[in-house]
C-alpha atoms as a PDB file:
ATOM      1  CA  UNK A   1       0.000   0.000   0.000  1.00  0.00           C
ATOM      2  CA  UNK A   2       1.504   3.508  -0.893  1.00  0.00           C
ATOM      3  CA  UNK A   3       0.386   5.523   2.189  1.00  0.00           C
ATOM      4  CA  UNK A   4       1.677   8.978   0.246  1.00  0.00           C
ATOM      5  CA  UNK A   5      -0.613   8.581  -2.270  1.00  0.00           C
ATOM      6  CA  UNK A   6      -3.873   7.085   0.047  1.00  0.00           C
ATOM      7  CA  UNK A   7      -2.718  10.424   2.483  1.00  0.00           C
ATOM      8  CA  UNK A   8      -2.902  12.782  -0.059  1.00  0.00           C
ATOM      9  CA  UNK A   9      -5.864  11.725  -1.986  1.00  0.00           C
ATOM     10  CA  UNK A  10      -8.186  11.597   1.481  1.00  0.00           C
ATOM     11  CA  UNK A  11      -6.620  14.976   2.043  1.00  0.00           C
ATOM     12  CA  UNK A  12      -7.552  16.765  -0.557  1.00  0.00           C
ATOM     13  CA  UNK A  13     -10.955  15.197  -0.445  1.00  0.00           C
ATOM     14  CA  UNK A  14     -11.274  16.292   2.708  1.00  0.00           C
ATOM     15  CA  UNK A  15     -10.496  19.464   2.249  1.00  0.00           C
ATOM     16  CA  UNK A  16     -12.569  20.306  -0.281  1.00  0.00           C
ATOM     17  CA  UNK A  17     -15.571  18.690   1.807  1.00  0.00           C
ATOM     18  CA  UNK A  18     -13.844  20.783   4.759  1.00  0.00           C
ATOM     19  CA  UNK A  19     -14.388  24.117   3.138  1.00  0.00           C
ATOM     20  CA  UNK A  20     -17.998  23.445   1.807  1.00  0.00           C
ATOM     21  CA  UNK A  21     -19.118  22.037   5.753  1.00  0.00           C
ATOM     22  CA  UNK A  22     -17.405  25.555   6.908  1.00  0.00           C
ATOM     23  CA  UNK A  23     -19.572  27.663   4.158  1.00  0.00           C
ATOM     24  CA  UNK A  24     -23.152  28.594   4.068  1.00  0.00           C
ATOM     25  CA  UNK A  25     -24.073  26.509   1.709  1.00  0.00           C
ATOM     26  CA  UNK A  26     -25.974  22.922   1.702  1.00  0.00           C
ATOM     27  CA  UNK A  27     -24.183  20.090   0.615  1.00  0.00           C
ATOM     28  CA  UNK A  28     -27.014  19.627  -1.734  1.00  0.00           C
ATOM     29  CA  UNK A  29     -25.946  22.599  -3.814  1.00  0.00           C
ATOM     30  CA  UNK A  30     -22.567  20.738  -4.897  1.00  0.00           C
ATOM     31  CA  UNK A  31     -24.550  17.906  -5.944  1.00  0.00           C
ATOM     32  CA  UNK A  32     -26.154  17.720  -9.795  1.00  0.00           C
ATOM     33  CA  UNK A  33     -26.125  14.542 -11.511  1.00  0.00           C
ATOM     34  CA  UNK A  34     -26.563  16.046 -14.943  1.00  0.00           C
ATOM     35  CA  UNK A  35     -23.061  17.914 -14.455  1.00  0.00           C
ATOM     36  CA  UNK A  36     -21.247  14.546 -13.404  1.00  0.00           C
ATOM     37  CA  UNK A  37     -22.262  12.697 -16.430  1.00  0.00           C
ATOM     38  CA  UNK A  38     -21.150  15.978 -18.778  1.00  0.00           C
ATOM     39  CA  UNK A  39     -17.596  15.779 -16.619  1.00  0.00           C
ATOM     40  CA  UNK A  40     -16.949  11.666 -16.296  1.00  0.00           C
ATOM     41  CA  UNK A  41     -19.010  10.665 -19.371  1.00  0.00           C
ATOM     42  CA  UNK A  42     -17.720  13.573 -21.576  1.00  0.00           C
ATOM     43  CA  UNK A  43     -14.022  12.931 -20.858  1.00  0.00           C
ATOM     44  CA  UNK A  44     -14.374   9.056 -20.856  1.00  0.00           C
ATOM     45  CA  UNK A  45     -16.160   8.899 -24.157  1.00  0.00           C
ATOM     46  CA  UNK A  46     -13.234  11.443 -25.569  1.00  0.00           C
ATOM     47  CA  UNK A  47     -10.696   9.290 -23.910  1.00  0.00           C
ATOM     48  CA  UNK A  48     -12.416   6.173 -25.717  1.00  0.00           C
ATOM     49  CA  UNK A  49     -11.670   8.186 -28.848  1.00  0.00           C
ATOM     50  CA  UNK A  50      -7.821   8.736 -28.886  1.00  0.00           C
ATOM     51  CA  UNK A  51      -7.726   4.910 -27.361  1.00  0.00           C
ATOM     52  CA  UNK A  52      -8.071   1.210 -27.769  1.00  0.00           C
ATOM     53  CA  UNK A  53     -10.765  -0.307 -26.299  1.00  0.00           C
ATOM     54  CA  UNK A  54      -9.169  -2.686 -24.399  1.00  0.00           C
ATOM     55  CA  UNK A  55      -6.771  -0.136 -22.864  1.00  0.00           C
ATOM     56  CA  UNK A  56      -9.417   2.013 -21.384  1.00  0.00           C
ATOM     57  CA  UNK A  57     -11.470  -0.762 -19.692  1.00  0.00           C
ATOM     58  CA  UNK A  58      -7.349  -1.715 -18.064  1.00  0.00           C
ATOM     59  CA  UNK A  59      -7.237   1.753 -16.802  1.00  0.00           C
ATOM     60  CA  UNK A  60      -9.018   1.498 -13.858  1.00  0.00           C
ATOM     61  CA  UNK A  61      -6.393  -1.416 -12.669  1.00  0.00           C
ATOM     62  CA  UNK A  62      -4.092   1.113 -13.930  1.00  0.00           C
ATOM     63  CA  UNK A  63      -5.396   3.497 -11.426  1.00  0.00           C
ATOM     64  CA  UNK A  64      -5.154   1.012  -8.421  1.00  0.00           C
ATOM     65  CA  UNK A  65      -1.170   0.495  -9.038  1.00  0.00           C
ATOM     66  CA  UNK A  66      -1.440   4.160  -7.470  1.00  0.00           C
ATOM     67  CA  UNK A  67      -1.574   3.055  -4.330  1.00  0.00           C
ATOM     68  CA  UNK A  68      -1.419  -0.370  -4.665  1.00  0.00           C
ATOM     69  CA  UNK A  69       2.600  -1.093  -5.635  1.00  0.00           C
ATOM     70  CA  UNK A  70       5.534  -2.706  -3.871  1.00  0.00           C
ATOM     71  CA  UNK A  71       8.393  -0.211  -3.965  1.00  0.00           C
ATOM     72  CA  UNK A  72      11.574  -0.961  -6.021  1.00  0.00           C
ATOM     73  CA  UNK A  73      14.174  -3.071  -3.152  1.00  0.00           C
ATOM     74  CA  UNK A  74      16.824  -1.816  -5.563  1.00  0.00           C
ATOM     75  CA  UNK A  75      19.545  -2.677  -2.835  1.00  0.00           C
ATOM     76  CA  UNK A  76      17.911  -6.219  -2.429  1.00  0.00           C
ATOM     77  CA  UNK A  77      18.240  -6.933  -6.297  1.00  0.00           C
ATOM     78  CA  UNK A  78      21.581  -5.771  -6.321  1.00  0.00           C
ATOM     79  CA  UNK A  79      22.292  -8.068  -3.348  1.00  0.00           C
ATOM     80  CA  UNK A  80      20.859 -11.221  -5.017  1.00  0.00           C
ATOM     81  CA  UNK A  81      22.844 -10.350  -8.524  1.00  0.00           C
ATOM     82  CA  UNK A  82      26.137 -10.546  -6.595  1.00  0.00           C
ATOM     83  CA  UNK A  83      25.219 -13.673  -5.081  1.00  0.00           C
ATOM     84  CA  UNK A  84      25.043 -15.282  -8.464  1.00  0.00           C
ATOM     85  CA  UNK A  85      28.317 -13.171  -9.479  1.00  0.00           C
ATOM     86  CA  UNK A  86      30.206 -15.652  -6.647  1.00  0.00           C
ATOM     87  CA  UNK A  87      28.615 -18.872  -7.644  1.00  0.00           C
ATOM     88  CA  UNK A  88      29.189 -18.372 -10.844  1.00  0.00           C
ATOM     89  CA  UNK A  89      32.734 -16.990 -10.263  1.00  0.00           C
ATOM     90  CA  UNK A  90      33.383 -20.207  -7.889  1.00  0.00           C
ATOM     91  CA  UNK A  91      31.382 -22.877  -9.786  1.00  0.00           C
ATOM     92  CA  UNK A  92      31.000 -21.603 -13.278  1.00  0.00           C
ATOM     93  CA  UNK A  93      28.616 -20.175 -15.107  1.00  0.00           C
ATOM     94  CA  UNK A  94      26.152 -23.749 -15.708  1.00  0.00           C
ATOM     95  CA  UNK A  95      25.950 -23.736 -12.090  1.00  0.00           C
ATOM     96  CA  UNK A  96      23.203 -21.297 -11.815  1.00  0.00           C
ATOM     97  CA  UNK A  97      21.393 -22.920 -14.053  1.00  0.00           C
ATOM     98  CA  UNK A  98      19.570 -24.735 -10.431  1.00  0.00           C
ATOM     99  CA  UNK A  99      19.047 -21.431  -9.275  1.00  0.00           C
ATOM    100  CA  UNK A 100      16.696 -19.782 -11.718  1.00  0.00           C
ATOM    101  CA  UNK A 101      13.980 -20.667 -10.842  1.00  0.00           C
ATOM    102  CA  UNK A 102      14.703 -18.964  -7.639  1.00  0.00           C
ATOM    103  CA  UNK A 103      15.159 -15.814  -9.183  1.00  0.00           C
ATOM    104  CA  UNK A 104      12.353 -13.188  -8.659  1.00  0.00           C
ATOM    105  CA  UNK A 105      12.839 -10.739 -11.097  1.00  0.00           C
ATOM    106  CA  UNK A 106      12.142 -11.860 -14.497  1.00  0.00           C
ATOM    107  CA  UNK A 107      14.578 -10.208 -15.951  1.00  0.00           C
ATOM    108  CA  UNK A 108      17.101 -11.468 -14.495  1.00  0.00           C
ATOM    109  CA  UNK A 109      15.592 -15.236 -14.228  1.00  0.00           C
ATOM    110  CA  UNK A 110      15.325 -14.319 -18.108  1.00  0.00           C
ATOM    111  CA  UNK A 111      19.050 -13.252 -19.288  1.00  0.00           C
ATOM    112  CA  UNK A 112      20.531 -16.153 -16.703  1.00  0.00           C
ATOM    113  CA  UNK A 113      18.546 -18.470 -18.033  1.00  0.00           C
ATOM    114  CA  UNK A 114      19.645 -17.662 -21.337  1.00  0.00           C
ATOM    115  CA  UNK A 115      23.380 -16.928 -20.833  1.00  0.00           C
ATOM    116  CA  UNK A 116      23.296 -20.636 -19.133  1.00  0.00           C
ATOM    117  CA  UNK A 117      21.654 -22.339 -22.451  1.00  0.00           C
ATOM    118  CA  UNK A 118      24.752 -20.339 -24.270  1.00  0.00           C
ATOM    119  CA  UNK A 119      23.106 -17.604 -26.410  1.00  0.00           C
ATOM    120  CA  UNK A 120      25.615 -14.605 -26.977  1.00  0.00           C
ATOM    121  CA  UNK A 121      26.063 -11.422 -24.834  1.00  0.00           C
ATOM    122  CA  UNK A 122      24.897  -9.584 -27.721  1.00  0.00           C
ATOM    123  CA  UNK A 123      21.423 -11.296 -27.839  1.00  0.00           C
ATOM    124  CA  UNK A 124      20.647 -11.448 -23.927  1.00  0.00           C
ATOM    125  CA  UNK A 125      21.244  -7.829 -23.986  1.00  0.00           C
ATOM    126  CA  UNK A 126      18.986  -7.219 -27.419  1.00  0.00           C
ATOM    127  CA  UNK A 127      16.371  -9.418 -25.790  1.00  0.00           C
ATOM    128  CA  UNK A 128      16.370  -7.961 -22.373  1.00  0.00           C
ATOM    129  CA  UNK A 129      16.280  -4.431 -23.679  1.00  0.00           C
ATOM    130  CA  UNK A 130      13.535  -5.426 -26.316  1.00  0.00           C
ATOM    131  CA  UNK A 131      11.758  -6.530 -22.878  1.00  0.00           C
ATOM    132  CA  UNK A 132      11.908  -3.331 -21.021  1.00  0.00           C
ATOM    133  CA  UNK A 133      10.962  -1.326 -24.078  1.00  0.00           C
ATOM    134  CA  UNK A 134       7.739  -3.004 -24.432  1.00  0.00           C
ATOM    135  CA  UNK A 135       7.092  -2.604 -20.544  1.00  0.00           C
ATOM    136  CA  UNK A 136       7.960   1.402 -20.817  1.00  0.00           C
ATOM    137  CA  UNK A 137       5.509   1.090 -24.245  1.00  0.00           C
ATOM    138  CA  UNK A 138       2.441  -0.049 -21.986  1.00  0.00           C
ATOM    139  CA  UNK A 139       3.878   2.051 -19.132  1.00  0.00           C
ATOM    140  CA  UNK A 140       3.371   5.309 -21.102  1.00  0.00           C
ATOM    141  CA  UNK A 141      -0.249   4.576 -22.396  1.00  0.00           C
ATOM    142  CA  UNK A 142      -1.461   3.664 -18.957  1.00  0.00           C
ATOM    143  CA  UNK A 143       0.230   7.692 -18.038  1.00  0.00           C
ATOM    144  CA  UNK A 144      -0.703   8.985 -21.106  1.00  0.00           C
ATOM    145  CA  UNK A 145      -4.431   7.496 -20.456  1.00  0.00           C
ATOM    146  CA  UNK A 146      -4.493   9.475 -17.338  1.00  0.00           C
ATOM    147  CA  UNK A 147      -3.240  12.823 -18.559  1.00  0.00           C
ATOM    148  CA  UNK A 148      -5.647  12.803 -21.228  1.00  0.00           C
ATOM    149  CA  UNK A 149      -8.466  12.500 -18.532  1.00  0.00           C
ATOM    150  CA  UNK A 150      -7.126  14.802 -16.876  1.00  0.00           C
ATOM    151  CA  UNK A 151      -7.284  17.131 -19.918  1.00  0.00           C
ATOM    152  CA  UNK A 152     -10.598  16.626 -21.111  1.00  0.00           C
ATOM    153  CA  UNK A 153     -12.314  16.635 -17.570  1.00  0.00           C
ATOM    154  CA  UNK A 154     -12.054  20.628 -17.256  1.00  0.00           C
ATOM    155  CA  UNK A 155     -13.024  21.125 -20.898  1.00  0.00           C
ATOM    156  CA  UNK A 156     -15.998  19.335 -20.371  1.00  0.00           C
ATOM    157  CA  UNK A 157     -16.320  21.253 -17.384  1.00  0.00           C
ATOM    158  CA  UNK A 158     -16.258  24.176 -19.369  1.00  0.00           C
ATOM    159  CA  UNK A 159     -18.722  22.582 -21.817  1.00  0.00           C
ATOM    160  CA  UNK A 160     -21.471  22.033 -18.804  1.00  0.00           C
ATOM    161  CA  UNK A 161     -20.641  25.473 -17.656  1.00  0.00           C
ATOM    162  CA  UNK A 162     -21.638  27.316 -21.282  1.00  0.00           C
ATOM    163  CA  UNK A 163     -24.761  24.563 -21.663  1.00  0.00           C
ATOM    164  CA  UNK A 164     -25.953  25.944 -18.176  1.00  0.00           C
ATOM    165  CA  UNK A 165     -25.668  29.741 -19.275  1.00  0.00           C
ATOM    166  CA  UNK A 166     -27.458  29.019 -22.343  1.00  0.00           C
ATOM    167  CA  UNK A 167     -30.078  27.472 -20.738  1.00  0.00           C
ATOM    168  CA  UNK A 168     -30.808  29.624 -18.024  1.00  0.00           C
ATOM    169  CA  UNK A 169     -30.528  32.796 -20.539  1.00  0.00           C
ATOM    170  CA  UNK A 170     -33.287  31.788 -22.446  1.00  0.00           C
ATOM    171  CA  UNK A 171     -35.418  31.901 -19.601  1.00  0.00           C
ATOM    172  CA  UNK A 172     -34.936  35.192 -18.203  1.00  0.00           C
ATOM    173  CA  UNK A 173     -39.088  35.767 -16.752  1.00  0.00           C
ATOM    174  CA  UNK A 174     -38.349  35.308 -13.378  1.00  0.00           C
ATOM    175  CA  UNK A 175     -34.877  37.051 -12.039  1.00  0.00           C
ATOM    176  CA  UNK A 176     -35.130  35.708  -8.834  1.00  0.00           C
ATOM    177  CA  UNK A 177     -34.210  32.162  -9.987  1.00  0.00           C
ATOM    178  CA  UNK A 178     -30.243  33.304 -11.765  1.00  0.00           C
ATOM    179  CA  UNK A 179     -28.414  33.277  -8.844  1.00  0.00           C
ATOM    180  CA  UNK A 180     -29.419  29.339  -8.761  1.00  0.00           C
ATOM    181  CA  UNK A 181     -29.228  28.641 -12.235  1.00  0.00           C
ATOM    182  CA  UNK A 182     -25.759  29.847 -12.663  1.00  0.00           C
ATOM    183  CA  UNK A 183     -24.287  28.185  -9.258  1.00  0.00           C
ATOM    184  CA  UNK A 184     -25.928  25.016 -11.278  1.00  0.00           C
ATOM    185  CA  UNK A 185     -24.229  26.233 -14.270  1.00  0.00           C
ATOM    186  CA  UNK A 186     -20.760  26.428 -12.593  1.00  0.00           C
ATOM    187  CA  UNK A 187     -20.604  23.026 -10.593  1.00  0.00           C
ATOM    188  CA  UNK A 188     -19.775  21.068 -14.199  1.00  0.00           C
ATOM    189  CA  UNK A 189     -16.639  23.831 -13.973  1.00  0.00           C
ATOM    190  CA  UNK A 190     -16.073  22.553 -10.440  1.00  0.00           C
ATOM    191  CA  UNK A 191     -16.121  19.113 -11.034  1.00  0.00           C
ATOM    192  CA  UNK A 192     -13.848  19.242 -14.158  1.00  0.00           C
ATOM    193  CA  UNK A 193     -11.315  21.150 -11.842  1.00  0.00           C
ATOM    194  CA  UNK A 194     -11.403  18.521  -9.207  1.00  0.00           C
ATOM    195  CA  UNK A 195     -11.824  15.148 -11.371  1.00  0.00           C
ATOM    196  CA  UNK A 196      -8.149  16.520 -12.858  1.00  0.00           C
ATOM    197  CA  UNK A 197      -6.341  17.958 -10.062  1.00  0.00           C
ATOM    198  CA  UNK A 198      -7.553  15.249  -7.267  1.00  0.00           C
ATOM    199  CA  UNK A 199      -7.609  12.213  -9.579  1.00  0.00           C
ATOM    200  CA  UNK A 200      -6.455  12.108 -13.218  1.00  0.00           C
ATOM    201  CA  UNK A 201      -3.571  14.495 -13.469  1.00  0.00           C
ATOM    202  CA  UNK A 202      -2.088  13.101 -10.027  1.00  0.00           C
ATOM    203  CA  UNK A 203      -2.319   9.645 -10.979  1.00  0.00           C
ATOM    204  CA  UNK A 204      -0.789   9.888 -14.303  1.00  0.00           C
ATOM    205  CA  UNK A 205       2.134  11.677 -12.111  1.00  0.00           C
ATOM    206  CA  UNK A 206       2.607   9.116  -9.668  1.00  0.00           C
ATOM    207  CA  UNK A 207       2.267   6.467 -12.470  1.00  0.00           C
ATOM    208  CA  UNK A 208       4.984   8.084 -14.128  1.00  0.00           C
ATOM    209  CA  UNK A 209       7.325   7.902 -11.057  1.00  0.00           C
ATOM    210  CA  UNK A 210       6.661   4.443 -11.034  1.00  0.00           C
ATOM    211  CA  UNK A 211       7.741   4.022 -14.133  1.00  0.00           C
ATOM    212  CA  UNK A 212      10.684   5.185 -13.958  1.00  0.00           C
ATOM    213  CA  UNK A 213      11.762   3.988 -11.184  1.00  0.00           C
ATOM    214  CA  UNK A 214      10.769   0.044 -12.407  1.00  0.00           C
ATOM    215  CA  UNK A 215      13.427   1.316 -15.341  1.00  0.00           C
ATOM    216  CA  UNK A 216      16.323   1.897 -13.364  1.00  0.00           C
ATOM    217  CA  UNK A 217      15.720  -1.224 -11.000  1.00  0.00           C
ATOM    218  CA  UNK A 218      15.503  -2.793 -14.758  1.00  0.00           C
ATOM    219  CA  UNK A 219      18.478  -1.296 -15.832  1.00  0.00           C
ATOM    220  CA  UNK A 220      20.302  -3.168 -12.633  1.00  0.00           C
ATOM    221  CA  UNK A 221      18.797  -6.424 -13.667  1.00  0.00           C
ATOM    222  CA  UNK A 222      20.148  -5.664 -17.177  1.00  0.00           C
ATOM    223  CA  UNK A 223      23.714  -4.487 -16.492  1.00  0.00           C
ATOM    224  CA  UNK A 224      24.149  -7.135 -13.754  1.00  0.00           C
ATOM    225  CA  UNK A 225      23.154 -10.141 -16.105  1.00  0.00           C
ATOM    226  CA  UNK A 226      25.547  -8.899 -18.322  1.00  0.00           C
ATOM    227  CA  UNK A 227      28.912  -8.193 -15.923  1.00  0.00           C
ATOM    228  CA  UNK A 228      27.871 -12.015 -14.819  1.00  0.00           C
ATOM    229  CA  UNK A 229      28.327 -13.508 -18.230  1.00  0.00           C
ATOM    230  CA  UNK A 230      31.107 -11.461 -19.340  1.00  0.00           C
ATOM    231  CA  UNK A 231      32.900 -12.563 -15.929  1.00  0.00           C
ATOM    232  CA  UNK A 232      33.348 -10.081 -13.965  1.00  0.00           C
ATOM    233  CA  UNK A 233      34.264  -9.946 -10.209  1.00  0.00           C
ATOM    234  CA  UNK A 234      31.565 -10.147  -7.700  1.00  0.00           C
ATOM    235  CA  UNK A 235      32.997  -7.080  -5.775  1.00  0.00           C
ATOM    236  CA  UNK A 236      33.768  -5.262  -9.499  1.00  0.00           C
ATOM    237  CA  UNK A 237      30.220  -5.751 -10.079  1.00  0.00           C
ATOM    238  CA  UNK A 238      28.781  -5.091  -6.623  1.00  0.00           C
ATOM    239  CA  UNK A 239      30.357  -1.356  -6.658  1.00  0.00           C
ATOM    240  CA  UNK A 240      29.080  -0.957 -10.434  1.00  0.00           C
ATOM    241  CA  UNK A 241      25.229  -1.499  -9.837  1.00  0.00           C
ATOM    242  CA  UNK A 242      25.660   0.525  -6.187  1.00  0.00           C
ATOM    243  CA  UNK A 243      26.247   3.675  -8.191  1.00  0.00           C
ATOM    244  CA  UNK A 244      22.049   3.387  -8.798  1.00  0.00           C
ATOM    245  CA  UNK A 245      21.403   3.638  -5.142  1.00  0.00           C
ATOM    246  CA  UNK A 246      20.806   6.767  -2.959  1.00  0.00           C
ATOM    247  CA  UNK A 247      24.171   7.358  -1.057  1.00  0.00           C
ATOM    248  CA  UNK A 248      22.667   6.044   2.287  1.00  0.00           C
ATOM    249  CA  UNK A 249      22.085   2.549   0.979  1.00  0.00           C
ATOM    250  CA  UNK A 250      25.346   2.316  -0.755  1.00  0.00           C
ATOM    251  CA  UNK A 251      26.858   2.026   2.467  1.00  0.00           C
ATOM    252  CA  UNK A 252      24.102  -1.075   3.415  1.00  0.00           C
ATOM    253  CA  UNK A 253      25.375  -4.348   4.051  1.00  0.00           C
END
């Protein structure tokens, strides 16, 4: 569980509810159903436009890697790859072929497993990089899914907002009743501005910091597989992949 992302999102829910409890007016005046489906529908139906199918109905699983993801043990990777630096370095390289399927990260199970069945340096690296290149393919839509969202939600905010106006200035008989028609008019604004800047534009940040940092744990698994088959010392290779760490774990036994 990501407790950042859970603490912010309650707080700025809370907050908002906060401010409208400590106002003079109802609840009930924040509340219009016919604005929520201009703001959701409208910017899911234009998000169904610039994408697949298939990767829209993903993107609420997308959304739940937000706060549900298991942070990168970047110092625990590097760990196990200079474990099977020494066995190799002490029993040869076949010898981890009984310890793959031991391996947790798959791309390292992955290049092992092939630099044990003999394919060349060259290839484990082409195939391993071909690897992370699709993963930072799907990584970007799932981001880019969210930023759009988080796009279109004010527009259609906007959109709500100038349907209201019209409607209520066509019906100018009774004067009394435009103060409420254009607070009605304004809440699609209001819940364009939050359904980006609470949800969809936050997500597709944090997504985005995932990403990246999956890359660079990748980029361990990657550089590590390869220092193993071109034989290099457990220690040589131990202070190589280090240099990804934050100085404080560096030092980390």
């Amino acid at each position: 569980m990501d407790i950042a992302s859970l603490i912010g999102l309650l707080l700025a829910i809370g907050l908002i509810i906060g401010s409208i409890a400590l106002g003079n007016a109802p609840f009930s005046a924040f509340i219009d159903i016919p604005s929520m489906l201009v703001v959701i529908g409208g910017a899911g139906a234009a998000a169904l436009i610039c994408f697949p199918l298939a990767s829209i109905l993903k993107s609420p699983v997308i959304a739940i890697k937000v706060f549900l993801n298991k942070g990168e043990d970047r110092l625990g990777l590097v760990k196990q790859i200079v474990e099977l630096a020494e066995t190799a370095r002490r029993d040869g390289l076949l010898a981890l072929e009984s310890k793959v399927a031991d391996i947790e990260n798959p791309l390292v199970r992955t290049g092992i497993q092939m630099a044990v069945d003999g394919s060349t340096p060259e290839v484990v690296e082409e195939v391993l990089r071909t690897e992370v290149n699709a993963i930072a393919v799907r990584h970007r839509e799932g981001k880019s899914i969210m930023d759009q969202l988080g796009r279109f939600a004010p527009a259609y905010g906007m959109i709500g907002t100038l349907m209201g106006l019209i409607m209520m200035l066509q019906d100018m008989s009774d004067p009394s009743g435009i103060g409420a028609g254009m607070a009605v008019a304004l809440i699609t604004t209001l819940y364009g501005a939050i359904a980006a800047n609470v949800f969809f534009s936050p997500f597709a940040e944090k997504l985005g910091l995932l990403s990246r940092n999956e890359m660079v744990s990748m980029e361990i698994a990657i550089r590590g597989v390869m220092a193993i088959q071109q034989g290099e010392s457990p220690r040589a290779i131990d202070q190589k992949l280090r240099t990804f760490l934050p100085p404080k774990q560096r030092e980390a036994e």
